[in-house]
C-alpha atoms as a PDB file:
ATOM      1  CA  UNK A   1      67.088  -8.049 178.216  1.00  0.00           C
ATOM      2  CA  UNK A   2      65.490  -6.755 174.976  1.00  0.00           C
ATOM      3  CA  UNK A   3      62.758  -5.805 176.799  1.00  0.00           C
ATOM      4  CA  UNK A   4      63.489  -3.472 179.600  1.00  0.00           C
ATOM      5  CA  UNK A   5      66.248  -1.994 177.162  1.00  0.00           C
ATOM      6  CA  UNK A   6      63.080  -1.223 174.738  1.00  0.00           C
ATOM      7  CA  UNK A   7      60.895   0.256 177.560  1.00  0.00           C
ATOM      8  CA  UNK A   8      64.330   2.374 178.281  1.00  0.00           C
ATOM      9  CA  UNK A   9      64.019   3.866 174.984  1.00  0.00           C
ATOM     10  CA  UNK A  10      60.179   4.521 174.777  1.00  0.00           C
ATOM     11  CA  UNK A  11      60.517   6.369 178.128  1.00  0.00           C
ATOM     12  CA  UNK A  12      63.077   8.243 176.697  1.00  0.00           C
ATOM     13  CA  UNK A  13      61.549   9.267 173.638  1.00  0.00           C
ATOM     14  CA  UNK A  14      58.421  10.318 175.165  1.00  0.00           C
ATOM     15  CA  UNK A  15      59.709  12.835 177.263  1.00  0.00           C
ATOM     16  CA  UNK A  16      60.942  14.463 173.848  1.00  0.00           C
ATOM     17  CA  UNK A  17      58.688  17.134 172.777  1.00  0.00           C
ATOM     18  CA  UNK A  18      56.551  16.865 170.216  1.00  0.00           C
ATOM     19  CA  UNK A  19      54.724  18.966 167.234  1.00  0.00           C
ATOM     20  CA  UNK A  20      55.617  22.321 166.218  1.00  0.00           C
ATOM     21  CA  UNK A  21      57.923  24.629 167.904  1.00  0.00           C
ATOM     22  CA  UNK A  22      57.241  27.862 166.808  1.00  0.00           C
ATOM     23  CA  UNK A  23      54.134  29.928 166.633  1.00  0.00           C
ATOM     24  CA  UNK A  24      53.352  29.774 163.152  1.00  0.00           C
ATOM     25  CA  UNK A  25      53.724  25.812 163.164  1.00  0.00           C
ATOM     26  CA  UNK A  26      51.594  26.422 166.225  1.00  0.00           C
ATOM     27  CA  UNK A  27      49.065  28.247 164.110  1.00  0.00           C
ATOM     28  CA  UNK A  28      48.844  25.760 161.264  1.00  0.00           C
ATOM     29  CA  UNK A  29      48.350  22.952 163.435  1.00  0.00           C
ATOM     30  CA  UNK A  30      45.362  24.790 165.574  1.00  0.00           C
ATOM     31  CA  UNK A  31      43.605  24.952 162.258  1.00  0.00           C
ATOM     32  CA  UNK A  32      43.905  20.847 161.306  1.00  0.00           C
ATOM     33  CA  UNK A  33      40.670  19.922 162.611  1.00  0.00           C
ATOM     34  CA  UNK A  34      38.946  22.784 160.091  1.00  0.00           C
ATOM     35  CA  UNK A  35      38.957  20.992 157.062  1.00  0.00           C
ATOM     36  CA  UNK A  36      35.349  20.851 155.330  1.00  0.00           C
ATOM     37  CA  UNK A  37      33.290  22.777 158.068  1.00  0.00           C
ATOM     38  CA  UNK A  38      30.018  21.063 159.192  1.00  0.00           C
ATOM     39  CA  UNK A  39      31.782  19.383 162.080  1.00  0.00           C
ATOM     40  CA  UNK A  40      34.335  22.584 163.004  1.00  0.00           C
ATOM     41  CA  UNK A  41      34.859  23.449 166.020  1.00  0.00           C
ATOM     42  CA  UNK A  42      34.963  27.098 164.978  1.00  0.00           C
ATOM     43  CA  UNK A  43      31.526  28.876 165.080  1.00  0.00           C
ATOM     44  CA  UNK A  44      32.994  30.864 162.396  1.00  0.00           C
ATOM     45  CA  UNK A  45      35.402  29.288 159.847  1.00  0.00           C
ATOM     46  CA  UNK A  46      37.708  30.989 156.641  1.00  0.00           C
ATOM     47  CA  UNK A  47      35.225  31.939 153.756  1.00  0.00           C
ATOM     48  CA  UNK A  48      32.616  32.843 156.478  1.00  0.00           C
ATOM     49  CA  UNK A  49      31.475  36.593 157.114  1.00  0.00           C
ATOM     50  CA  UNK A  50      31.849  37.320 160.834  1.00  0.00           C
ATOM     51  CA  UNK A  51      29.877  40.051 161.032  1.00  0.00           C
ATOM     52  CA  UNK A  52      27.211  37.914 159.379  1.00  0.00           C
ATOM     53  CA  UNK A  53      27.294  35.355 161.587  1.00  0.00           C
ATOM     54  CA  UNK A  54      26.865  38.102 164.598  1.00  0.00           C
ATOM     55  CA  UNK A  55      23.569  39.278 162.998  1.00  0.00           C
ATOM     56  CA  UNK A  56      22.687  36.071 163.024  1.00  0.00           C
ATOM     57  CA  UNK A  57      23.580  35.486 166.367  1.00  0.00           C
ATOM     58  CA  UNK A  58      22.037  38.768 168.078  1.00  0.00           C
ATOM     59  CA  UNK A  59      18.911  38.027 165.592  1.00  0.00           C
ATOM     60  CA  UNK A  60      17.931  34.698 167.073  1.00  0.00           C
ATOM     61  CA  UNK A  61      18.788  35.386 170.625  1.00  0.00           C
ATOM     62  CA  UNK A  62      16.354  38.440 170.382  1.00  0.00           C
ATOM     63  CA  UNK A  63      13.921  35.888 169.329  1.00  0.00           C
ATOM     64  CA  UNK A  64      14.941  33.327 171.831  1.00  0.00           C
ATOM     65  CA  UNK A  65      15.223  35.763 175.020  1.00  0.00           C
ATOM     66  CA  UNK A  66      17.076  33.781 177.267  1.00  0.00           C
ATOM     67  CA  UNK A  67      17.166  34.216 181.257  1.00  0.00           C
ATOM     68  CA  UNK A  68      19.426  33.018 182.992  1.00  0.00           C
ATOM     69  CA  UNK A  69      22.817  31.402 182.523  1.00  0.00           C
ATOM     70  CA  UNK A  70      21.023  27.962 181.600  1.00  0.00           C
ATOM     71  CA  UNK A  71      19.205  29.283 178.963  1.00  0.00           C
ATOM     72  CA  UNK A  72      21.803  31.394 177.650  1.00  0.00           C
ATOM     73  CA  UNK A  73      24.003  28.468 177.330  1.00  0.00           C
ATOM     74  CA  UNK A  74      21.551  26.472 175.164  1.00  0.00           C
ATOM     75  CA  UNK A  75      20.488  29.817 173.446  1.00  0.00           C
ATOM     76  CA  UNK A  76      24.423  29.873 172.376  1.00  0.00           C
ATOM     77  CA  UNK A  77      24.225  26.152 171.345  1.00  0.00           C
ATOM     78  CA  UNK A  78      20.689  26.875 169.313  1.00  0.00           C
ATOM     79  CA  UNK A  79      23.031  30.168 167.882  1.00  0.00           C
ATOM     80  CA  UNK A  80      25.890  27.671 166.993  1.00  0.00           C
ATOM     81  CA  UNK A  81      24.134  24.874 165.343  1.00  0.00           C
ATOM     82  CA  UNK A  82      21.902  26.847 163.114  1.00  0.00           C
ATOM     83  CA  UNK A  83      24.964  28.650 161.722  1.00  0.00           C
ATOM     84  CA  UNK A  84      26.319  25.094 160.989  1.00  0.00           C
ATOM     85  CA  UNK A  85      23.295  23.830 159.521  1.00  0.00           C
ATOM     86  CA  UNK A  86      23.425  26.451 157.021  1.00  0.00           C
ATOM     87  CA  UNK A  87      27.037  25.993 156.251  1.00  0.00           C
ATOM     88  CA  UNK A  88      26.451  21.898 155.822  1.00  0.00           C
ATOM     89  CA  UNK A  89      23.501  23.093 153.780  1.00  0.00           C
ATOM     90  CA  UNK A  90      25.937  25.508 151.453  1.00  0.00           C
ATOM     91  CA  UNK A  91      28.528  22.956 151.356  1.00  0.00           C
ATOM     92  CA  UNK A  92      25.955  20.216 149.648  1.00  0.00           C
ATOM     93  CA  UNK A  93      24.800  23.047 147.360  1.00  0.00           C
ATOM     94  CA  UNK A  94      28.996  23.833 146.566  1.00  0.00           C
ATOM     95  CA  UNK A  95      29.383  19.897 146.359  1.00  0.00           C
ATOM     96  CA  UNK A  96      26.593  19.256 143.970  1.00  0.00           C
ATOM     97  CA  UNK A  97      27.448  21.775 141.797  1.00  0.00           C
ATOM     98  CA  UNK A  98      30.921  21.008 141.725  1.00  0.00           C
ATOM     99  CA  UNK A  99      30.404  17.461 140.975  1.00  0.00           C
ATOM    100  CA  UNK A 100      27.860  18.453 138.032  1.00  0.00           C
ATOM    101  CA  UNK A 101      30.133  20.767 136.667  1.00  0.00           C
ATOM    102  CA  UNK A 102      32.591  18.459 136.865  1.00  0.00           C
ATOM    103  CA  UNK A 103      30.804  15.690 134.805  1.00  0.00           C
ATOM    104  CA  UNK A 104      29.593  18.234 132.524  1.00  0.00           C
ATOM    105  CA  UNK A 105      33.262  19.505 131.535  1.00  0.00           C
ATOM    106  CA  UNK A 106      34.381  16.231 129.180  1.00  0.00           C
ATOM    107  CA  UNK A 107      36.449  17.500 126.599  1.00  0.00           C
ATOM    108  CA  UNK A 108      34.141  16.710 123.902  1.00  0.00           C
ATOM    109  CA  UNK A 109      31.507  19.402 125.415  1.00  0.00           C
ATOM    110  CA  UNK A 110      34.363  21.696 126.065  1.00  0.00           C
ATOM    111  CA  UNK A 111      35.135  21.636 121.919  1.00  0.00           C
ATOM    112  CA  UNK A 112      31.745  21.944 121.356  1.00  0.00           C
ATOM    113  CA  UNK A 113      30.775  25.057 123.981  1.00  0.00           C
ATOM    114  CA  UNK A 114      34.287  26.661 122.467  1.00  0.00           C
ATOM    115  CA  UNK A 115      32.925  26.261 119.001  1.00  0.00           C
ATOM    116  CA  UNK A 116      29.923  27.733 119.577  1.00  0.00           C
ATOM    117  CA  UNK A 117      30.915  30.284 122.177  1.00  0.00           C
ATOM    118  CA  UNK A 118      30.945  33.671 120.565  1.00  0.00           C
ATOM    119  CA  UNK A 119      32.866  35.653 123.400  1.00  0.00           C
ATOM    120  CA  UNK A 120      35.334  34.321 125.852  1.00  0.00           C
ATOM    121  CA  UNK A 121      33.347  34.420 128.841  1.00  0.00           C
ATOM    122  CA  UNK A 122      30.419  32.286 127.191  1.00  0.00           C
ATOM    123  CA  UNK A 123      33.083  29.447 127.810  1.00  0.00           C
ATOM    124  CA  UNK A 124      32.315  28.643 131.213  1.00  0.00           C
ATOM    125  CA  UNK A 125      35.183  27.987 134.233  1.00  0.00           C
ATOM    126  CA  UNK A 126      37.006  25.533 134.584  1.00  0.00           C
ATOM    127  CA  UNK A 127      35.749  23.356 137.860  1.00  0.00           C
ATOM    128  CA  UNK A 128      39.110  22.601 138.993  1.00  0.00           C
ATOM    129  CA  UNK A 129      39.981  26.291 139.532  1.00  0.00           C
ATOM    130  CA  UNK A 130      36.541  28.112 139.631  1.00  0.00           C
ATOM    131  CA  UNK A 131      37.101  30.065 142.405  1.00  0.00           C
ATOM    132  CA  UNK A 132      33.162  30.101 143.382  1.00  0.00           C
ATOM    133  CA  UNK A 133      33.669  26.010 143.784  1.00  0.00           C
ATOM    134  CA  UNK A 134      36.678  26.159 146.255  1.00  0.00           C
ATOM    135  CA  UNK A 135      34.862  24.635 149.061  1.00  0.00           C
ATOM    136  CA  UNK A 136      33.426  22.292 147.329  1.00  0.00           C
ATOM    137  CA  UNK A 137      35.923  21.012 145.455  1.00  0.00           C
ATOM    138  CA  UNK A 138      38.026  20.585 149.009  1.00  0.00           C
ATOM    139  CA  UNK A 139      34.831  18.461 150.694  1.00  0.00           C
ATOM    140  CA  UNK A 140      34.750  16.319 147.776  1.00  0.00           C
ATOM    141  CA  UNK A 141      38.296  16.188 147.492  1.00  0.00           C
ATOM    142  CA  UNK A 142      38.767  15.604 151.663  1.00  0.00           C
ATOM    143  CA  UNK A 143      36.326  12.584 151.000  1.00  0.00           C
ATOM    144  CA  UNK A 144      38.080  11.431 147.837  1.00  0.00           C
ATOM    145  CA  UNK A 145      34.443  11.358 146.162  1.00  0.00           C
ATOM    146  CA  UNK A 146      33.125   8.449 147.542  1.00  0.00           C
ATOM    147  CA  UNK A 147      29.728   9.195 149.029  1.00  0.00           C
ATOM    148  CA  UNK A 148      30.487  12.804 149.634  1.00  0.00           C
ATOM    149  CA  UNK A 149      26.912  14.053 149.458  1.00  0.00           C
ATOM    150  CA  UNK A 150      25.797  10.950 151.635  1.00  0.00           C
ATOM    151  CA  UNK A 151      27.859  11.826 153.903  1.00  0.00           C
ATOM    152  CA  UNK A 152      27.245  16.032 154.102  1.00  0.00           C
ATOM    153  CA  UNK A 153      23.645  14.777 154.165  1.00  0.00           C
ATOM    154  CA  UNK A 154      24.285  12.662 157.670  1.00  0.00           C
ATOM    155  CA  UNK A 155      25.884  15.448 158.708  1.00  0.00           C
ATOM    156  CA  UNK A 156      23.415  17.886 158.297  1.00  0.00           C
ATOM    157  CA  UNK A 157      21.155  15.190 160.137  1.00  0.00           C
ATOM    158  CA  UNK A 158      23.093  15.102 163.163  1.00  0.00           C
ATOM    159  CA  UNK A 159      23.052  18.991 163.289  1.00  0.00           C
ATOM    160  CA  UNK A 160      19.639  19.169 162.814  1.00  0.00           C
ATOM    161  CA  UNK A 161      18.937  16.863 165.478  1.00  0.00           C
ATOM    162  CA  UNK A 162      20.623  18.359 167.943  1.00  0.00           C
ATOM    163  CA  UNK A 163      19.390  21.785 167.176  1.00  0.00           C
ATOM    164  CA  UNK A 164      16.046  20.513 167.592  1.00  0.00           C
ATOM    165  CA  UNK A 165      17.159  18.736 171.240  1.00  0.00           C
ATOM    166  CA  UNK A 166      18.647  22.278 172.294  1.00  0.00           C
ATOM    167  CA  UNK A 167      15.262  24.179 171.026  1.00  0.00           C
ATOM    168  CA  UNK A 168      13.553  21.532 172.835  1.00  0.00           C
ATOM    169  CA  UNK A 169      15.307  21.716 176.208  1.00  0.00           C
ATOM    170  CA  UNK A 170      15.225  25.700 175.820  1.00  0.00           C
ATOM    171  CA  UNK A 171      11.249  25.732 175.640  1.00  0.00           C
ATOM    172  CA  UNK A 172      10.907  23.137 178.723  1.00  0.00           C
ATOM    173  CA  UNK A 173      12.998  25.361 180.597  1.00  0.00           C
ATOM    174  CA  UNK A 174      11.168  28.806 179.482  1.00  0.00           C
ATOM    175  CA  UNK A 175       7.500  26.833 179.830  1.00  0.00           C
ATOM    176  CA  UNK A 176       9.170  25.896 183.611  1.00  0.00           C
ATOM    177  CA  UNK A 177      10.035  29.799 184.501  1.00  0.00           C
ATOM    178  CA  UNK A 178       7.016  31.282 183.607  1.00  0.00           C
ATOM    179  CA  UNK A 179       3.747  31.484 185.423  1.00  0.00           C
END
């Protein structure tokens, strides 16, 4: 029968192994998820300043004072989405300009900036390989342009709102400790 010979060959090929083998395949793959950065999984992501983001950190939980493991946890979570909500703000900014740039750069405006341009650098970058646009060139690029800034925008919505759920739970708790 076709079909017991097919579920043969299905339970053979899942006990195959799958996905990379080595540890630098490993190493690509653990990085898949981090494409654009507001919804990372990584507190910290490539382009980021670490020791930035640990100021931040020790800054707010000063502020916050957490006691206990309860309110440490959601102190953590507070930590962790504020440092996103500034990257999803960043990455609109990076998008936006991008974009602009982009729409700005026709090559009748580049003949008439290079016409006019008395030195070199007066020229202006190129958007497609501005360095200072990277990221935003890979959001817009990751959501093939079609409501890219719509979409950062619900993004930085859902952030905010649970950032404000965590700072919310964090005072009832600290209002329910005290005196």
């Amino acid at each position: 029968m076709a079909g017991e010979e097919q579920a043969h060959t299905n339970r053979r090929k899942a006990d195959r192994p799958t996905g990379p083998g080595t540890p630098e395949g490993k190493g690509d793959v653990s990085e898949n998820g981090v494409k654009h950065g507001p919804s990372a999984r990584k507190d910290v992501i490539e382009g980021e300043d670490p020791q930035e983001f640990e100021r931040h950190r020790q800054q707010m939980l000063g502020e916050l004072a957490p006691v206990g493991a309860m309110e440490a946890t959601l102190a953590e979570r507070i930590v962790s989405l504020s440092w996103r909500l500034k990257r999803a703000e960043r990455l609109q900014n990076e998008v936006l300009e991008h974009l602009t740039t982009k729409e700005t750069s026709s090559p009748l405006a580049k003949l008439v900036e290079s016409l006019l341009a008395e030195d070199v650098d007066l020229m202006g970058d190129d958007p497609e390989t501005d360095p200072n646009l990277a990221v935003g060139r890979a959001v817009a690029k990751d959501f093939a342009n079609d409501g890219v800034l719509d979409r950062l925008s619900i993004c930085e919505q859902q952030i905010e709102s649970r950032l404000f759920r965590a700072m919310a739970e964090l005072q009832r708790l600290q209002l329910k400790r005290k005196p």
